[in-house]
Protein backbone atom coordinates (compact mmCIF):
# COMPACT_ATOMS: atom_id res chain seq x y z
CA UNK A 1 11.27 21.50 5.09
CA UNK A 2 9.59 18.03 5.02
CA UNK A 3 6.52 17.71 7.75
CA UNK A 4 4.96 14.81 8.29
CA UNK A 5 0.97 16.33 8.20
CA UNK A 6 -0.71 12.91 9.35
CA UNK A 7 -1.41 9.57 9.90
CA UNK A 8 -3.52 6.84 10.11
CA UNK A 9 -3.73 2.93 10.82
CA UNK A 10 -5.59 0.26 10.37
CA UNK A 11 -6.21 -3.53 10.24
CA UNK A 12 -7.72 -5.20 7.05
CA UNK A 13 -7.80 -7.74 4.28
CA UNK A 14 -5.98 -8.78 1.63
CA UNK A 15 -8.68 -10.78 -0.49
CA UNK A 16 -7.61 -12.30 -3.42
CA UNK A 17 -4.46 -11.06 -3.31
CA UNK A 18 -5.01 -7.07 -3.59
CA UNK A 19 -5.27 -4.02 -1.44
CA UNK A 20 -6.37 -0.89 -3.25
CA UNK A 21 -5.83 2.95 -1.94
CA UNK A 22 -8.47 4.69 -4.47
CA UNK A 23 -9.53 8.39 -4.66
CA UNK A 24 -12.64 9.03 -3.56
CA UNK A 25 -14.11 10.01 -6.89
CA UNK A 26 -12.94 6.34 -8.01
CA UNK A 27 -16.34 4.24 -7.65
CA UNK A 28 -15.43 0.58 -8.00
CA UNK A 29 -12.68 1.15 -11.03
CA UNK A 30 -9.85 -0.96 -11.36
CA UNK A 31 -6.56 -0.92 -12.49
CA UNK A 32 -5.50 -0.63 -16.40
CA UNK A 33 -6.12 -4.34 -17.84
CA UNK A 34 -2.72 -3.79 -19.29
CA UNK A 35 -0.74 -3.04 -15.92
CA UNK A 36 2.59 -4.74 -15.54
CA UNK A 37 2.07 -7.71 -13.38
CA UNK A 38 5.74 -8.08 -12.79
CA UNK A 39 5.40 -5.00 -10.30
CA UNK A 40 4.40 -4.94 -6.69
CA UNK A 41 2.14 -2.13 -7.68
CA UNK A 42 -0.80 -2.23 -10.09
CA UNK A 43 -1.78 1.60 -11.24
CA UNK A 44 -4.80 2.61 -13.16
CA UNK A 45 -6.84 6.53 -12.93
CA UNK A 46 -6.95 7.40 -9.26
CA UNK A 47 -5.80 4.18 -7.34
CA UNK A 48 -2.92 1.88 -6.70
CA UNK A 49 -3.29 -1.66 -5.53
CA UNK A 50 -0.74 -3.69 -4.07
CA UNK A 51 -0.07 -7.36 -4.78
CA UNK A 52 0.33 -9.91 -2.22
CA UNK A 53 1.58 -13.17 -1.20
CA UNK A 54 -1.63 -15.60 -1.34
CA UNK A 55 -0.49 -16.54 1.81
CA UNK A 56 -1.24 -13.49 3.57
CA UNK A 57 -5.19 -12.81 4.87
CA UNK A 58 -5.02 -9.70 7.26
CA UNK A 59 -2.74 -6.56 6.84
CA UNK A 60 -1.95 -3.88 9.01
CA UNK A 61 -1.61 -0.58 7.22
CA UNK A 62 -0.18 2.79 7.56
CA UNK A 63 -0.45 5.81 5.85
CA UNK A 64 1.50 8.94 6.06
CA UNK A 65 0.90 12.39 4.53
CA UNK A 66 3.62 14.12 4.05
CA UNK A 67 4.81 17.80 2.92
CA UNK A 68 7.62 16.83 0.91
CA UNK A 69 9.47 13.09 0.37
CA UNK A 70 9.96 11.83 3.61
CA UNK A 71 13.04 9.73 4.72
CA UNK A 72 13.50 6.55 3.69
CA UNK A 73 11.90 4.34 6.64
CA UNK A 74 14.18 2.79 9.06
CA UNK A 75 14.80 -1.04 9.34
CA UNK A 76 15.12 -3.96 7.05
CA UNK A 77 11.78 -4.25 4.30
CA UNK A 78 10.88 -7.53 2.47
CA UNK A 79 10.04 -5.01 -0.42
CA UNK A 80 9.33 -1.44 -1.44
CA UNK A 81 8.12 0.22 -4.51
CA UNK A 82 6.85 3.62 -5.45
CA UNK A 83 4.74 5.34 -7.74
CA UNK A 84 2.56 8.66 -8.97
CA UNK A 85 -1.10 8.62 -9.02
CA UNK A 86 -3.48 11.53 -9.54
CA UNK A 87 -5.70 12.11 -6.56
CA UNK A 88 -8.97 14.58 -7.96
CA UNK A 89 -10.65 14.69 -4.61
CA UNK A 90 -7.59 14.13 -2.77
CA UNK A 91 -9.33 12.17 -0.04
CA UNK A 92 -8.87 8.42 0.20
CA UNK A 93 -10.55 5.32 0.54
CA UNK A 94 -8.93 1.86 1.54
CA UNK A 95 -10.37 -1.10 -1.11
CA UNK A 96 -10.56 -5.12 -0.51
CA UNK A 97 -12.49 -7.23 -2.24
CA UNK A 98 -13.61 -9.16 1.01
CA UNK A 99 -14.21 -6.13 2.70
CA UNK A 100 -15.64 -3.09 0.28
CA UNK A 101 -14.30 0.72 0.41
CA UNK A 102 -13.15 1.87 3.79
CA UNK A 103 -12.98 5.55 3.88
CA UNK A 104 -9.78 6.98 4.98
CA UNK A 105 -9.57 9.73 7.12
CA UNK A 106 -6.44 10.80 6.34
CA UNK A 107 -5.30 14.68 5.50
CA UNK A 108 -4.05 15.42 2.27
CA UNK A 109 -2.86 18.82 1.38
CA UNK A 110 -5.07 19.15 -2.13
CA UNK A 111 -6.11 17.57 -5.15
CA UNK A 112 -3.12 17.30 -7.49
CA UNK A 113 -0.57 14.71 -8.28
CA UNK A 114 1.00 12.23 -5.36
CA UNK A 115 4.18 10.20 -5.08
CA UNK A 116 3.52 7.00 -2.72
CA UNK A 117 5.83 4.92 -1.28
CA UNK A 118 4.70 1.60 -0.30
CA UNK A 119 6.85 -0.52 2.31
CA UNK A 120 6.24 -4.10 3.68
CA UNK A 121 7.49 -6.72 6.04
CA UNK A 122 5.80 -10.22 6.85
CA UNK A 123 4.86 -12.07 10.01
CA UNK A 124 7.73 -14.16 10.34
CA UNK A 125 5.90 -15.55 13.51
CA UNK A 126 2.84 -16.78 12.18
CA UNK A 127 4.96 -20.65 10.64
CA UNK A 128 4.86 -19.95 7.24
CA UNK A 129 6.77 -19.00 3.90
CA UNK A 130 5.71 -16.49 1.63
CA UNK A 131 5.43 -16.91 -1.80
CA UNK A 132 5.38 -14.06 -4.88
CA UNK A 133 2.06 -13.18 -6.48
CA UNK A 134 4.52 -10.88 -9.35
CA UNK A 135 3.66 -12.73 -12.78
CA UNK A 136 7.01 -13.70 -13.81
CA UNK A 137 7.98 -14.76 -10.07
CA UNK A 138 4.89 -16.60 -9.08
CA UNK A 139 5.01 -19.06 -6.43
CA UNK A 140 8.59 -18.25 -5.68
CA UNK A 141 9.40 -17.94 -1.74
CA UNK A 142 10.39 -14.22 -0.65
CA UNK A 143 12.85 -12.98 1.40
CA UNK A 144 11.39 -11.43 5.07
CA UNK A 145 13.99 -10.03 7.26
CA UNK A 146 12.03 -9.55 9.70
CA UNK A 147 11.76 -6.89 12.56
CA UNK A 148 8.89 -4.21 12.76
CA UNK A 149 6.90 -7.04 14.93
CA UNK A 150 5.10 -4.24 17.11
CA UNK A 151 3.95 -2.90 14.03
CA UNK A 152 2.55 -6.29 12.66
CA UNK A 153 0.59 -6.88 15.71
CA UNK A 154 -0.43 -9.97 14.83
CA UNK A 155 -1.36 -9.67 11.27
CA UNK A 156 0.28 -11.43 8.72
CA UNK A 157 1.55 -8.54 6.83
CA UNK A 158 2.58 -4.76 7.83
CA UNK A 159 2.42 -1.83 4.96
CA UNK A 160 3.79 1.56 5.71
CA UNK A 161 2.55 3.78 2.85
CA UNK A 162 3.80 7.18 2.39
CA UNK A 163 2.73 9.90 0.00
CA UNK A 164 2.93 13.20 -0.54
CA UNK A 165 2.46 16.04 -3.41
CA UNK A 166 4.13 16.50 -6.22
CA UNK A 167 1.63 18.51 -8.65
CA UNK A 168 -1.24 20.44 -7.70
CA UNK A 169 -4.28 19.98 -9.42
């Protein structure tokens, strides 16, 4: 039976188009120089960084731990991807450039190997388009369906990010 264990939420920014989620044992590492560019996601040993638009400055972010795959989120997304990364600590720690590591208190079950699923919507309020920041799509304007506005709260982008276990270390 899926559970959802916790959560946790906050605001931050997405300098030079990246936002990072990095184990804790990950000092300032990076991901692989030869990570596919054509994905939303960027993986490398420990961490996963999300592309985005140039247009966007501040993100709101969520992150669920879960027991087992949660549902599919409800409501229309401007994009999702998933992927596994291998958590040694299993603690987390939120990475901008702009802003340094952030500490995340959120509870994961163990060390071990985690499936995250990264969701996203943009502030169709704020007057402006959005444009891709994927290497063989740059510059090209992306579709936001809107909706999830409470969520956004102002920021010009909302991530819902959930993960949960899929190997123990």
């Amino acid at each position: 039976m899926r559970r959802l264990l916790d959560s946790f939420q906050t605001n931050t920014s997405a300098s030079y188009r990246l936002l990072g989620l990095h184990d804790t044992t990950m000092g300032a590492e990076t991901f692989d120089a030869d990570a596919d560019r054509t994905k939303w996601l960027l993986r490398g040993p420990g961490l996963v960084y999300l592309q985005t638009p140039p247009e966007v400055i501040t993100v709101a972010i969520r992150l669920e731990s879960w027991t087992t795959a949660p549902p599919p989120p409800s409501g229309p997304w401007a994009g999702q991807e998933e992927g596994e990364v291998e958590l040694l600590e299993g603690e987390l720690q939120l990475q901008t450039i702009d802003c340094g590591m952030e500490e995340i208190p959120l509870v994961l079950p163990s060390p071990g190997t985690y499936r995250m699923r990264w969701q996203w919507v943009f502030n169709p309020d704020i007057g402006r388009t959005f444009t891709s920041p994927l290497k063989d799509r740059f510059g090209a304007v992306l579709d936001n369906p809107g909706g999830h506005e409470a969520d956004l709260k102002g920021q010009d982008q909302f991530c819902l990010v959930q993960i949960w276990r899929t190997v123990a270390a």
